[in-house]
N, C-alpha and C. Protein backbone atom coordinates (compact mmCIF):
# COMPACT_ATOMS: atom_id res chain seq x y z
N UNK A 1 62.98 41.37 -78.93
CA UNK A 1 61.53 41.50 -78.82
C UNK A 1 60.84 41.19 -80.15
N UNK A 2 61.65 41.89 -81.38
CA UNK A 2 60.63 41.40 -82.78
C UNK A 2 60.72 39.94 -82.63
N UNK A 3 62.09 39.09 -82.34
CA UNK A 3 62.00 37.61 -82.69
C UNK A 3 60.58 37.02 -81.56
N UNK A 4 60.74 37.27 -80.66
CA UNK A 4 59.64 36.94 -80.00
C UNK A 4 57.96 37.56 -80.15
N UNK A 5 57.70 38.24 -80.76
CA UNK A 5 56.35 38.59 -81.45
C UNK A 5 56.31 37.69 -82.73
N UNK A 6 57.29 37.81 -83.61
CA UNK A 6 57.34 37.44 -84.65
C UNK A 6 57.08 35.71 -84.55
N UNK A 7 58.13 35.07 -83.41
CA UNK A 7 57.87 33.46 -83.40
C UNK A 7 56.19 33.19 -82.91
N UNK A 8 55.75 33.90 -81.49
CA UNK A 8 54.20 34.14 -81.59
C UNK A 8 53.22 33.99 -82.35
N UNK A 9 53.60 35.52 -83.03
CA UNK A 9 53.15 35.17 -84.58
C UNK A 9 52.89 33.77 -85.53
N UNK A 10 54.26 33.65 -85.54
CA UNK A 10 54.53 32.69 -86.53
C UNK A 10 53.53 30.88 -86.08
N UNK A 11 53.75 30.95 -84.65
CA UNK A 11 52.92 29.46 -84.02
C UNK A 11 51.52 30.05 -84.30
N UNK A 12 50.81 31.27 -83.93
CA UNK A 12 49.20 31.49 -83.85
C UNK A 12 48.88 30.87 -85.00
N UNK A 13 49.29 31.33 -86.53
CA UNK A 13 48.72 31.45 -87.54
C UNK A 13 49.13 30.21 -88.30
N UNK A 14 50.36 29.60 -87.65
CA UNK A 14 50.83 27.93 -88.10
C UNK A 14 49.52 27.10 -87.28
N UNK A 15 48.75 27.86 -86.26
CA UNK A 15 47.89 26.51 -85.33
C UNK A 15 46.77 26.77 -85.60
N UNK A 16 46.00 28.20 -86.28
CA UNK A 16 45.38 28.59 -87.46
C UNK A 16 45.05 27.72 -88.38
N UNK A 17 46.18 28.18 -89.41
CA UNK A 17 46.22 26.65 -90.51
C UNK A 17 46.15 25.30 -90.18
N UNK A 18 46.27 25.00 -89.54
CA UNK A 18 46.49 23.19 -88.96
C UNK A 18 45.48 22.94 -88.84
N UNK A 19 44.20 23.54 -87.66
CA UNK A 19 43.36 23.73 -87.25
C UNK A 19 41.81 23.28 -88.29
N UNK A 20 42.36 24.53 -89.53
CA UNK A 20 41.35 24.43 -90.12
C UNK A 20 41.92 23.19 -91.61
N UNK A 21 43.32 22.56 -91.96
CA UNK A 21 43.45 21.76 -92.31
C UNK A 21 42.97 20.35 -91.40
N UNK A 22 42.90 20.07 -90.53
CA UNK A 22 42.31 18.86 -89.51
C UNK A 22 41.05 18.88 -89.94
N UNK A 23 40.19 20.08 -89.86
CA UNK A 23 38.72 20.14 -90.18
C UNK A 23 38.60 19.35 -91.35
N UNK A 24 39.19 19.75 -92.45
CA UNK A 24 39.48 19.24 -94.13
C UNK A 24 39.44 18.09 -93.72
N UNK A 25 40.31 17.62 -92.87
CA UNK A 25 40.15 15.89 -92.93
C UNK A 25 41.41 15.78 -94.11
N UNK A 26 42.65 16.53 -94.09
CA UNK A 26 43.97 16.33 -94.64
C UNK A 26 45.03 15.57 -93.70
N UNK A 27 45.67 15.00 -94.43
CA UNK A 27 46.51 14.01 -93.94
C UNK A 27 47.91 15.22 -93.40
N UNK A 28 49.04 14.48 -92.92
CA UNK A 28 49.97 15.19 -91.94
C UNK A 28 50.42 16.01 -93.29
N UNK A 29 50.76 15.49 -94.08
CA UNK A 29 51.48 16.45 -95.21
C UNK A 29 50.72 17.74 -95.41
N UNK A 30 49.75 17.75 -95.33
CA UNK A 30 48.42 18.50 -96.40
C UNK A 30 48.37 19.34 -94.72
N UNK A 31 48.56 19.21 -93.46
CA UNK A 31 48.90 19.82 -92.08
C UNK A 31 49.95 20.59 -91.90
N UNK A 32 50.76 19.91 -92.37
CA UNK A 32 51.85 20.31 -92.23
C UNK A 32 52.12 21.95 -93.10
N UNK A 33 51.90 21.70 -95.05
CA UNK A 33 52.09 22.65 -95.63
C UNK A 33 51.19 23.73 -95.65
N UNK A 34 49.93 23.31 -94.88
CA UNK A 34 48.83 24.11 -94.68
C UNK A 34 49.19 25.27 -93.61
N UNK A 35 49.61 25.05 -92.63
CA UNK A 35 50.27 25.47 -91.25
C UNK A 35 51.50 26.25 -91.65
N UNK A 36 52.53 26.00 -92.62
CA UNK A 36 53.44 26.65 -93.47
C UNK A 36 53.16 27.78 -93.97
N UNK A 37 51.96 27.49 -95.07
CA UNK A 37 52.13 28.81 -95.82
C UNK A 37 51.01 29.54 -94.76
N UNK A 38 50.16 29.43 -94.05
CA UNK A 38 49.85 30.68 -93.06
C UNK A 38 50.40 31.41 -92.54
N UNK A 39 51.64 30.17 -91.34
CA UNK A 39 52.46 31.22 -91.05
C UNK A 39 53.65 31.98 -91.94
N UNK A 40 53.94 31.49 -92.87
CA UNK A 40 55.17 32.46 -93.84
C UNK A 40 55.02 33.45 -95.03
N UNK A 41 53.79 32.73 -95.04
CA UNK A 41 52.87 33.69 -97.01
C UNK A 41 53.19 34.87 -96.75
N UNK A 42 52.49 35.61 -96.16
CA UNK A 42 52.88 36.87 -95.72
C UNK A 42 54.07 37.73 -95.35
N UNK A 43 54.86 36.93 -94.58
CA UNK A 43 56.66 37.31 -94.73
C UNK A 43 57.08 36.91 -95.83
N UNK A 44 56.80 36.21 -96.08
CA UNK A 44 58.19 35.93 -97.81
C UNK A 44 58.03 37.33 -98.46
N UNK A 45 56.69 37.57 -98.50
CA UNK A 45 56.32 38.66 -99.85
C UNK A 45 56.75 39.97 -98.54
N UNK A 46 56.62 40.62 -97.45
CA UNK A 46 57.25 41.52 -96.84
C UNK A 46 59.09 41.35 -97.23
N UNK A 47 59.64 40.25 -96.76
CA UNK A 47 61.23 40.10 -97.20
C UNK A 47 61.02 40.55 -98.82
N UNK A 48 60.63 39.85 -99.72
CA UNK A 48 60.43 40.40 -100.76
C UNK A 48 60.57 41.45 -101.73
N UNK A 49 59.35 42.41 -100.85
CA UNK A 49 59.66 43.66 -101.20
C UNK A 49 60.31 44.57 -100.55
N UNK A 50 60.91 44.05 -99.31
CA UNK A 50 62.23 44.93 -98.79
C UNK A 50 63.34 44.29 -98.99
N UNK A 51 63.65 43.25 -99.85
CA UNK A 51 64.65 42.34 -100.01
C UNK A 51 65.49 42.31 -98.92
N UNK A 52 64.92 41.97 -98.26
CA UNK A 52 65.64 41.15 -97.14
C UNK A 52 65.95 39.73 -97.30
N UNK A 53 67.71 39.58 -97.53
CA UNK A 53 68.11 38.23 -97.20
C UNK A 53 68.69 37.83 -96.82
N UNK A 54 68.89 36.23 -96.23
CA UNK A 54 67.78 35.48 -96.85
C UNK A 54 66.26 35.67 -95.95
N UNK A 55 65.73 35.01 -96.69
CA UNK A 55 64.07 34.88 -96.32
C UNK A 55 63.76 34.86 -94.70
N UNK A 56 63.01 35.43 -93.88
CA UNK A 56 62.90 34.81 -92.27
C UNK A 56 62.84 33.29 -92.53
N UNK A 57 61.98 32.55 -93.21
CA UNK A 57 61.88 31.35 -92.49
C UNK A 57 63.26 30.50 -92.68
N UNK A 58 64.05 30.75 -93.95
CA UNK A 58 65.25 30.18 -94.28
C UNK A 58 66.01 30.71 -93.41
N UNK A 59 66.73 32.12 -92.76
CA UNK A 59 66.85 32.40 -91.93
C UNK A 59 66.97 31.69 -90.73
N UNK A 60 65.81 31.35 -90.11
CA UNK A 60 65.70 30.56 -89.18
C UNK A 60 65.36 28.93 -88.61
N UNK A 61 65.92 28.23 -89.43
CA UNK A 61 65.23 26.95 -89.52
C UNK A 61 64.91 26.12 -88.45
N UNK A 62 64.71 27.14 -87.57
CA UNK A 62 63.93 26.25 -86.04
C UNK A 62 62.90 26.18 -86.55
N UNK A 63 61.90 27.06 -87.18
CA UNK A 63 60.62 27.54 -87.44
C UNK A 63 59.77 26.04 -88.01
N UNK A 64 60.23 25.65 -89.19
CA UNK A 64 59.76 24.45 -89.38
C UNK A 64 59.96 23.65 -89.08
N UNK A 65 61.06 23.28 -88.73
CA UNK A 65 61.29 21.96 -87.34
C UNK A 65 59.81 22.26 -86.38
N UNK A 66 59.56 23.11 -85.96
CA UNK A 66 58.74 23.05 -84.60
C UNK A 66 57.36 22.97 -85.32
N UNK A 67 57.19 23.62 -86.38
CA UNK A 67 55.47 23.10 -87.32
C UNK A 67 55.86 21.65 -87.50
N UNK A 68 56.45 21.50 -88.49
CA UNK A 68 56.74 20.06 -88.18
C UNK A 68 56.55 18.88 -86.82
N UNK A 69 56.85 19.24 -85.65
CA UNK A 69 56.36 18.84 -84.90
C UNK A 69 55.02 19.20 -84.45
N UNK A 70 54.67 20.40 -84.60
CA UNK A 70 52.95 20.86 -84.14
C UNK A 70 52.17 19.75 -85.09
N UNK A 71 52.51 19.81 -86.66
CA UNK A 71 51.81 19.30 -87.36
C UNK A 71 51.33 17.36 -87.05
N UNK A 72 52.84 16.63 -86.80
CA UNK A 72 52.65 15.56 -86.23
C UNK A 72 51.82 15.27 -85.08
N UNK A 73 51.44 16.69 -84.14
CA UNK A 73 50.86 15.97 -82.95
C UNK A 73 49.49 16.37 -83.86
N UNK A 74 48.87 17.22 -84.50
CA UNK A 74 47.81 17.63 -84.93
C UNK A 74 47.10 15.87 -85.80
N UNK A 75 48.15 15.58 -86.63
CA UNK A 75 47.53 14.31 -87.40
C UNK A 75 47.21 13.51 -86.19
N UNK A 76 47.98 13.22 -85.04
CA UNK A 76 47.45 11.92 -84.22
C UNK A 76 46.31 12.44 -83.81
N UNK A 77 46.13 13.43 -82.88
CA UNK A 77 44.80 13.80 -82.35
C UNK A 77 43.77 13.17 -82.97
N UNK A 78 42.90 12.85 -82.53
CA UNK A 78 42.01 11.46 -82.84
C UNK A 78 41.29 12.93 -83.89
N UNK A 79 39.85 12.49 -84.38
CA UNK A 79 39.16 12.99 -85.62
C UNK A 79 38.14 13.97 -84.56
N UNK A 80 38.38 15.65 -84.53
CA UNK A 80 37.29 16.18 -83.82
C UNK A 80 36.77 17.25 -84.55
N UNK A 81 35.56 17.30 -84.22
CA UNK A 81 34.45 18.59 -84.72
C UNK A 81 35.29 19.35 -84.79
N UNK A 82 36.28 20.53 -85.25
CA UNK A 82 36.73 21.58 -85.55
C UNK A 82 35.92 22.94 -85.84
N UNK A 83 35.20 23.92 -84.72
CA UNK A 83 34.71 24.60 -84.80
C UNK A 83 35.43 25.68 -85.36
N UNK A 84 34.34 26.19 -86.36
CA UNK A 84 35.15 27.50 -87.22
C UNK A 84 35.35 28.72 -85.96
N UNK A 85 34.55 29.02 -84.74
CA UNK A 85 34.84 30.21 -83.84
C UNK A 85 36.59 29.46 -83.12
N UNK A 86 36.87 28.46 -83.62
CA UNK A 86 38.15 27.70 -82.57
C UNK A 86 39.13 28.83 -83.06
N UNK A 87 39.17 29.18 -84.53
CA UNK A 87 40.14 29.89 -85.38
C UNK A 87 40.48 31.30 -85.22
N UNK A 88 39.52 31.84 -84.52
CA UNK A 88 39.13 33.64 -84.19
C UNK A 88 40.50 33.77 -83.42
N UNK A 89 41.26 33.09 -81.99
CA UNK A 89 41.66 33.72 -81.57
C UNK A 89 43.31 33.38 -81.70
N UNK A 90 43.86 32.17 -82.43
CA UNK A 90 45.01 32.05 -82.96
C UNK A 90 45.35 33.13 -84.21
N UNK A 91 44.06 33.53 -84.94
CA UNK A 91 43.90 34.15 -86.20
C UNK A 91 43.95 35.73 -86.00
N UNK A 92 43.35 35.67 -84.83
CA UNK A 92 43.61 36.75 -84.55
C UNK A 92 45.08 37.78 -83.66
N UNK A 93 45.59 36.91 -83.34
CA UNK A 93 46.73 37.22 -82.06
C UNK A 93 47.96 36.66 -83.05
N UNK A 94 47.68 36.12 -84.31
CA UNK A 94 48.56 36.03 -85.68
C UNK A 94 48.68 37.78 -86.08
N UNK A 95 47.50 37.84 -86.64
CA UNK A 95 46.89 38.72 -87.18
C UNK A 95 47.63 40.38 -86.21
N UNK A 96 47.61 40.58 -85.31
CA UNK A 96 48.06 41.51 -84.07
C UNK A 96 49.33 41.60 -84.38
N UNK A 97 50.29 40.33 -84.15
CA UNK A 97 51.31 40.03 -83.82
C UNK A 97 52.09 40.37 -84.97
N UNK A 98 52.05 39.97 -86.57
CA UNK A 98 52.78 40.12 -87.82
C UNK A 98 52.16 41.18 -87.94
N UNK A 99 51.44 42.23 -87.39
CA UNK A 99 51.43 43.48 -88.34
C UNK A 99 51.99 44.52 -87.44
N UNK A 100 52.32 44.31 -86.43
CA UNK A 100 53.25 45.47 -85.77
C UNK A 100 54.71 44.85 -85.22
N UNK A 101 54.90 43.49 -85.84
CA UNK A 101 56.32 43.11 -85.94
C UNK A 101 57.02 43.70 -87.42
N UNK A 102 56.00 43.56 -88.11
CA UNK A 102 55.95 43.92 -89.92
C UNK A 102 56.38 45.74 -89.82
N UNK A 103 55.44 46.19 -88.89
CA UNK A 103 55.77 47.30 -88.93
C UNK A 103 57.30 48.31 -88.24
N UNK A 104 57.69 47.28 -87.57
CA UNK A 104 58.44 47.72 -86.91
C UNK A 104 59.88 47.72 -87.64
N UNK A 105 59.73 45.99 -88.48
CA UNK A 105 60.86 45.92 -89.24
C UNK A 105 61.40 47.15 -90.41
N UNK A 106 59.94 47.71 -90.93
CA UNK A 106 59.64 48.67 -92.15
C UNK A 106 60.10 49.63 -91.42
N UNK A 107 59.52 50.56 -90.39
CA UNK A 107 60.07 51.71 -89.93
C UNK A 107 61.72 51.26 -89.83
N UNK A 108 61.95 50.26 -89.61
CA UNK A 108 63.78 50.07 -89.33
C UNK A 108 64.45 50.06 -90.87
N UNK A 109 63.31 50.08 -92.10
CA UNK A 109 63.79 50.48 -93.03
C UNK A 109 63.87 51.54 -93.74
N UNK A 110 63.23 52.47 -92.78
CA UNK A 110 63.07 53.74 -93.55
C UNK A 110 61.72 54.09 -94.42
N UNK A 111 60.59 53.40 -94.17
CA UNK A 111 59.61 53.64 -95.21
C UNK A 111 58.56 54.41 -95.19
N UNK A 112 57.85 55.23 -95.47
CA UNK A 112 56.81 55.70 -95.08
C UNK A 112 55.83 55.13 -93.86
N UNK A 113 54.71 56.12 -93.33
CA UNK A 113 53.67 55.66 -92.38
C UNK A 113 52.74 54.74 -93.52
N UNK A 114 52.40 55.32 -94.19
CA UNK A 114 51.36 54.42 -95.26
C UNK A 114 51.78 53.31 -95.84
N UNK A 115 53.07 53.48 -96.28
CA UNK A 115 53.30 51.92 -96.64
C UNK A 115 54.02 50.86 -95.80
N UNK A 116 53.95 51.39 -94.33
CA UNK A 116 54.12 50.51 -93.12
C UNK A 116 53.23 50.17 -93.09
N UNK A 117 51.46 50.64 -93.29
CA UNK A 117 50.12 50.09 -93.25
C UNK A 117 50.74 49.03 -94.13
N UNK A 118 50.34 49.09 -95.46
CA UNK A 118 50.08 48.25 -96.85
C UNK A 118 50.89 47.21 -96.20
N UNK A 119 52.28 47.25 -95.70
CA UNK A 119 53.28 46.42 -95.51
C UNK A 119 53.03 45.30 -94.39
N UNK A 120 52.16 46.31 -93.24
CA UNK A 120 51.56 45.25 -91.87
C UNK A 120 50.29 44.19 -92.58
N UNK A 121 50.00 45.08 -93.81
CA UNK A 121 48.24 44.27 -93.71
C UNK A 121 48.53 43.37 -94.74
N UNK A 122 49.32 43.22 -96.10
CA UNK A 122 49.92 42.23 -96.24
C UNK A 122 49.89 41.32 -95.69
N UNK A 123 51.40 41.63 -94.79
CA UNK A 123 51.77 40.41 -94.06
C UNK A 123 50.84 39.73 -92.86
N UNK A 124 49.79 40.42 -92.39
CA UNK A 124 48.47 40.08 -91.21
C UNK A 124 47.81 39.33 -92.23
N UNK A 125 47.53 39.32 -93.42
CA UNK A 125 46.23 38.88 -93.82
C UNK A 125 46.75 37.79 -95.21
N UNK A 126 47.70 38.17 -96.12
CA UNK A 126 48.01 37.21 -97.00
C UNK A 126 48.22 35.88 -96.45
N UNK A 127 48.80 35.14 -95.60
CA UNK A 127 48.70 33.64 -95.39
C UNK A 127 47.34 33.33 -94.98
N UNK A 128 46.76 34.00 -94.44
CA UNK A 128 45.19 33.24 -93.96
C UNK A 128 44.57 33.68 -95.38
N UNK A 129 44.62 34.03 -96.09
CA UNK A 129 43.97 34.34 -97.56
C UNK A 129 44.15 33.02 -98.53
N UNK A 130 45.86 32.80 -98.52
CA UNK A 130 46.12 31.50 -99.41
C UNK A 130 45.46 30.37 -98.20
N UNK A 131 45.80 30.06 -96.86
CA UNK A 131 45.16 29.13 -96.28
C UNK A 131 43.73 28.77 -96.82
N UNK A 132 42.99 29.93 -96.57
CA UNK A 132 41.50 29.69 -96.82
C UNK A 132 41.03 28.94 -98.11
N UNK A 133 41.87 29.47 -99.05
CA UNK A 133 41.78 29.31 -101.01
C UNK A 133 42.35 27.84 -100.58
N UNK A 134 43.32 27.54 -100.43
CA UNK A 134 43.57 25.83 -100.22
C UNK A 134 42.97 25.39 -99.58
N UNK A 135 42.37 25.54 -98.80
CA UNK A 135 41.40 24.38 -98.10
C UNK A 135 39.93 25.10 -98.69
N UNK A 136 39.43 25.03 -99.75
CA UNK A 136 38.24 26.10 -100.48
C UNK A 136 37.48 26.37 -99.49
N UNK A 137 37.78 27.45 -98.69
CA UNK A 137 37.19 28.75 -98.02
C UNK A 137 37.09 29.95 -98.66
N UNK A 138 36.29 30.46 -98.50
CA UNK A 138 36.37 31.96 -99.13
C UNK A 138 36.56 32.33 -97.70
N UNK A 139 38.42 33.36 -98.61
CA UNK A 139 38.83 33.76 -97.28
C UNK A 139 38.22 35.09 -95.99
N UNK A 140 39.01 34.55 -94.92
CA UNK A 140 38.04 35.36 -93.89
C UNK A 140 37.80 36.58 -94.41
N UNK A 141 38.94 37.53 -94.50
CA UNK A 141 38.62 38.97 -95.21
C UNK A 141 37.53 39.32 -96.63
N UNK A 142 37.48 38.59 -97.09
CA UNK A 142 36.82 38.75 -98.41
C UNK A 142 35.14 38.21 -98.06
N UNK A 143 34.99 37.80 -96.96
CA UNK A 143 33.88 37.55 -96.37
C UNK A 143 32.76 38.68 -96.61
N UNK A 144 31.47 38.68 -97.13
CA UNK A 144 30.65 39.82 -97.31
C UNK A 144 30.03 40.24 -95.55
N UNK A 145 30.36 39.22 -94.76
CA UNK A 145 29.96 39.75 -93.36
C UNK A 145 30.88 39.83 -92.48
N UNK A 146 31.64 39.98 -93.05
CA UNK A 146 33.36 39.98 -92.37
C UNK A 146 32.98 40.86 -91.04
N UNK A 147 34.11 40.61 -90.34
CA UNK A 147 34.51 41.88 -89.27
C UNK A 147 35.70 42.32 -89.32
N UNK A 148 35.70 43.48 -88.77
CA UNK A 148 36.93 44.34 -88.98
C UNK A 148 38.07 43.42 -89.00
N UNK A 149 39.31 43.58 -89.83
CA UNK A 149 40.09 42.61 -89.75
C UNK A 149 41.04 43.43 -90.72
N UNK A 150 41.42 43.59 -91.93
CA UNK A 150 42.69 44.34 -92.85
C UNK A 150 42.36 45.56 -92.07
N UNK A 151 41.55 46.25 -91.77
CA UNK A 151 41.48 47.62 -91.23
C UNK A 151 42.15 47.27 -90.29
N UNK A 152 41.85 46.94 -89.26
CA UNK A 152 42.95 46.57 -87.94
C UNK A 152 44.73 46.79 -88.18
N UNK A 153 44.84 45.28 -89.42
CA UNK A 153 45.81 45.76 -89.15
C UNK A 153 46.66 46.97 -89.70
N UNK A 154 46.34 47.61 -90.60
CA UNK A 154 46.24 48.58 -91.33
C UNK A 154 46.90 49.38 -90.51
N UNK A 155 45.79 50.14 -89.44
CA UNK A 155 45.76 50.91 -89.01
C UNK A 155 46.51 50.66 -87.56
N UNK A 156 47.03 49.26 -86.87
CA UNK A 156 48.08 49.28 -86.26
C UNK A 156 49.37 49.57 -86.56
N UNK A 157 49.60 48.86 -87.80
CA UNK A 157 51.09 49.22 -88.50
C UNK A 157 51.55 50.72 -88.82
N UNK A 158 50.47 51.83 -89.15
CA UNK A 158 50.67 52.80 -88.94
C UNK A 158 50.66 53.29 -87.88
N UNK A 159 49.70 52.97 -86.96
CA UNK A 159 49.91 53.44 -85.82
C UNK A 159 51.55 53.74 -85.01
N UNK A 160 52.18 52.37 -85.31
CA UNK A 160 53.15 51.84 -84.80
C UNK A 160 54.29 52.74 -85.10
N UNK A 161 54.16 53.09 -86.09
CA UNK A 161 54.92 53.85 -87.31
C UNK A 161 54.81 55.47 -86.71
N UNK A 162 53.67 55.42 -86.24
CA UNK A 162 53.52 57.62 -86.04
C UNK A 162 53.74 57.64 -83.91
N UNK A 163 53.68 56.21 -83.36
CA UNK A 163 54.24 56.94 -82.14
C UNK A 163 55.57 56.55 -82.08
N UNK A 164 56.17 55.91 -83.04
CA UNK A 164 57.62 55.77 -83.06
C UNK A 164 58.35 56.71 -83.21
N UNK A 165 57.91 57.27 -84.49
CA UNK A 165 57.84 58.17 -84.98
C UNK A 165 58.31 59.46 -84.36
N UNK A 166 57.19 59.66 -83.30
CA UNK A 166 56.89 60.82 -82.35
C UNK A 166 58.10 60.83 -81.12
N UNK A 167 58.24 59.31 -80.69
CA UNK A 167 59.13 59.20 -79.47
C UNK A 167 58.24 58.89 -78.80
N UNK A 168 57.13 58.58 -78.84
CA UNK A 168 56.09 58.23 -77.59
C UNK A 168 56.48 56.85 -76.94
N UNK A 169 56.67 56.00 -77.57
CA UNK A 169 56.98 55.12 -76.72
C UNK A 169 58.39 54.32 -77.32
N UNK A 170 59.11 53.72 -77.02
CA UNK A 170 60.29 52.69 -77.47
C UNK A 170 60.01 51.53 -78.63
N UNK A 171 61.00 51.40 -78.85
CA UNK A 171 60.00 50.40 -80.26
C UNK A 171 59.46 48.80 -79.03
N UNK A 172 59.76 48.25 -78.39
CA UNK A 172 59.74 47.52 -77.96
C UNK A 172 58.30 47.33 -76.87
N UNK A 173 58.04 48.87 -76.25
CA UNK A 173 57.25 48.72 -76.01
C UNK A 173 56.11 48.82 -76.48
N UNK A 174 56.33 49.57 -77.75
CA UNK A 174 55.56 49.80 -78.89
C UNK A 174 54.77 48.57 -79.39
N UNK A 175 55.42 47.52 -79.62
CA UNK A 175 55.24 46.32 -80.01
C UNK A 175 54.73 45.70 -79.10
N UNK A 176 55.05 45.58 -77.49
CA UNK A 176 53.78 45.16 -77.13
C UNK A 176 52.46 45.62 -76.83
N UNK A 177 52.41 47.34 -76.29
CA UNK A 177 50.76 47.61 -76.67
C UNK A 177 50.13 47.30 -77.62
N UNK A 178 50.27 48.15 -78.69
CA UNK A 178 50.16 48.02 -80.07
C UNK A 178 49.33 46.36 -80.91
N UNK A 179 50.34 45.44 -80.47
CA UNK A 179 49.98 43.56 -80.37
C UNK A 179 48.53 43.74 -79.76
N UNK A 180 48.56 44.07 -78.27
CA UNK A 180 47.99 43.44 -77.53
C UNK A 180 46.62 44.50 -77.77
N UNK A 181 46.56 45.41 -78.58
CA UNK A 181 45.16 46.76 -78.59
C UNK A 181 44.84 46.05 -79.73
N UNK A 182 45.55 45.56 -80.82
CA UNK A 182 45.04 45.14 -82.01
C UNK A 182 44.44 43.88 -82.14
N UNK A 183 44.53 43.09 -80.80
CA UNK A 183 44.10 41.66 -80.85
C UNK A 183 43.05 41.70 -80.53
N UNK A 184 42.97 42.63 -79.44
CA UNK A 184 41.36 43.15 -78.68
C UNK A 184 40.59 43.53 -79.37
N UNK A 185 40.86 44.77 -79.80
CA UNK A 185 40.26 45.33 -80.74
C UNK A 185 39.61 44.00 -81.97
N UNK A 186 40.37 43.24 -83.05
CA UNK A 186 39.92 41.99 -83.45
C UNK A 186 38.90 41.05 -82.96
N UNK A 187 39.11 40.88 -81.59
CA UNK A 187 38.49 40.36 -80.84
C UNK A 187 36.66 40.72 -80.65
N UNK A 188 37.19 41.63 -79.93
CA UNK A 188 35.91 42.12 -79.82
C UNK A 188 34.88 42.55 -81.21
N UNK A 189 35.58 43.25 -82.18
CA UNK A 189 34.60 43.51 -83.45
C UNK A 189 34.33 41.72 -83.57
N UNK A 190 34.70 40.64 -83.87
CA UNK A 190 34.19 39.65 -84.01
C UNK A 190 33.15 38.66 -82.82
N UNK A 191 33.04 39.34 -81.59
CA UNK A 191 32.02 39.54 -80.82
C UNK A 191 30.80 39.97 -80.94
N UNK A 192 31.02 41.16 -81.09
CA UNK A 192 30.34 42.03 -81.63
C UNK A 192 29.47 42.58 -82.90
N UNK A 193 30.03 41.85 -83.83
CA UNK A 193 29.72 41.95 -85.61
C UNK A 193 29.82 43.33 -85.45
N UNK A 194 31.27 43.94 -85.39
CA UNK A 194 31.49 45.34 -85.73
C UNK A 194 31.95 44.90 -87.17
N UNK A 195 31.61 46.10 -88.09
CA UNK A 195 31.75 46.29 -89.59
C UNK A 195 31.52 47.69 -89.85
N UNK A 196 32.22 47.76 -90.98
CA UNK A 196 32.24 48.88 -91.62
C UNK A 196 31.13 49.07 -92.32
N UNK A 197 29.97 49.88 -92.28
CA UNK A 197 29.01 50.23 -93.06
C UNK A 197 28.97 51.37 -94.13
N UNK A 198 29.38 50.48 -95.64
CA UNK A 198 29.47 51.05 -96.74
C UNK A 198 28.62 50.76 -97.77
């Protein structure tokens, strides 16, 4: 079940990056590595600091074989308007998906509820952070009209962490409510212009 959230994961936020590299008007290379570090920025530095090795994406080298191919069909696609709302819901169901796969791996390491947060929101939000900075976006989170988004996942990864925790639910199924409340939840505050008023 993690490999399958996690590969999820890993395509939303690879078709994320691509997405908004096409907009750029970048060639397949500049697609290709764009689509890369979205989907992996964020795991390298989770493996990282749980030293886990080797790395997921080395680990698994289907992963870039198949960007690699996403990225090739992305360059042919003829030249189109690339709407910035196109990005909300790959970005977001990225975003869902690596922070209660993130979390699940951490509880399997023994770590606290709080730094299962730090550990989910990391890995939810660091590749769309470097994405944005390479293609000069100021990234989504750092947005002054942002919508809820590091809180989300924040507060899924713990979540994930205290009904596991509890026995409330199995890790597995854990991982899919959990995904699927945090995408909504995403969802809708960016519907909505829900924000934190501070």
């Amino acid at each position: 079940m993690v490999y399958i959230i996690e590969s999820l994961g890993i395509l939303t936020f690879a078709i994320s990056g691509m997405l908004l590299a096409k907009k750029k008007d970048m060639d397949i290379v500049g697609i290709y590595m764009i689509g890369w570090i979205t989907a992996f920025g964020g795991g390298i530095i989770r493996d990282v600091m749980l030293d886990i090795q080797p790395l997921y994406w080395m680990a698994h080298p289907e992963y870039p074989f198949v960007l690699l191919i996403l990225a090739i069909i992305m360059a042919m696609l003829r030249t189109v308007r690339i709407k910035e709302k196109w990005l909300v819901i790959p970005d977001a169901m990225g975003m869902a998906l690596f922070a209660t796969a993130t979390a699940q791996i951490a509880v399997d390491h023994g770590v606290s509820i709080i730094a299962v947060g730090i550990l989910s929101t990391i890995v939810a939000t660091f590749g769309g952070v470097i994405r944005d900075s390479l293609c000069q976006e100021i990234p989504l989170i750092f947005r002054k009209n942002s919508t809820l988004y590091a809180s989300i996942a924040f507060i899924s990864g713990c979540l994930y962490a205290w009904v596991i925790g509890l026995g409330i639910l199995n890790a597995n199924l854990g991982l899919i409510i959990i995904s699927i409340l945090a995408f909504i939840i995403r969802f809708l505050s960016y519907l909505n212009n829900w924000k934190f008023k501070i």
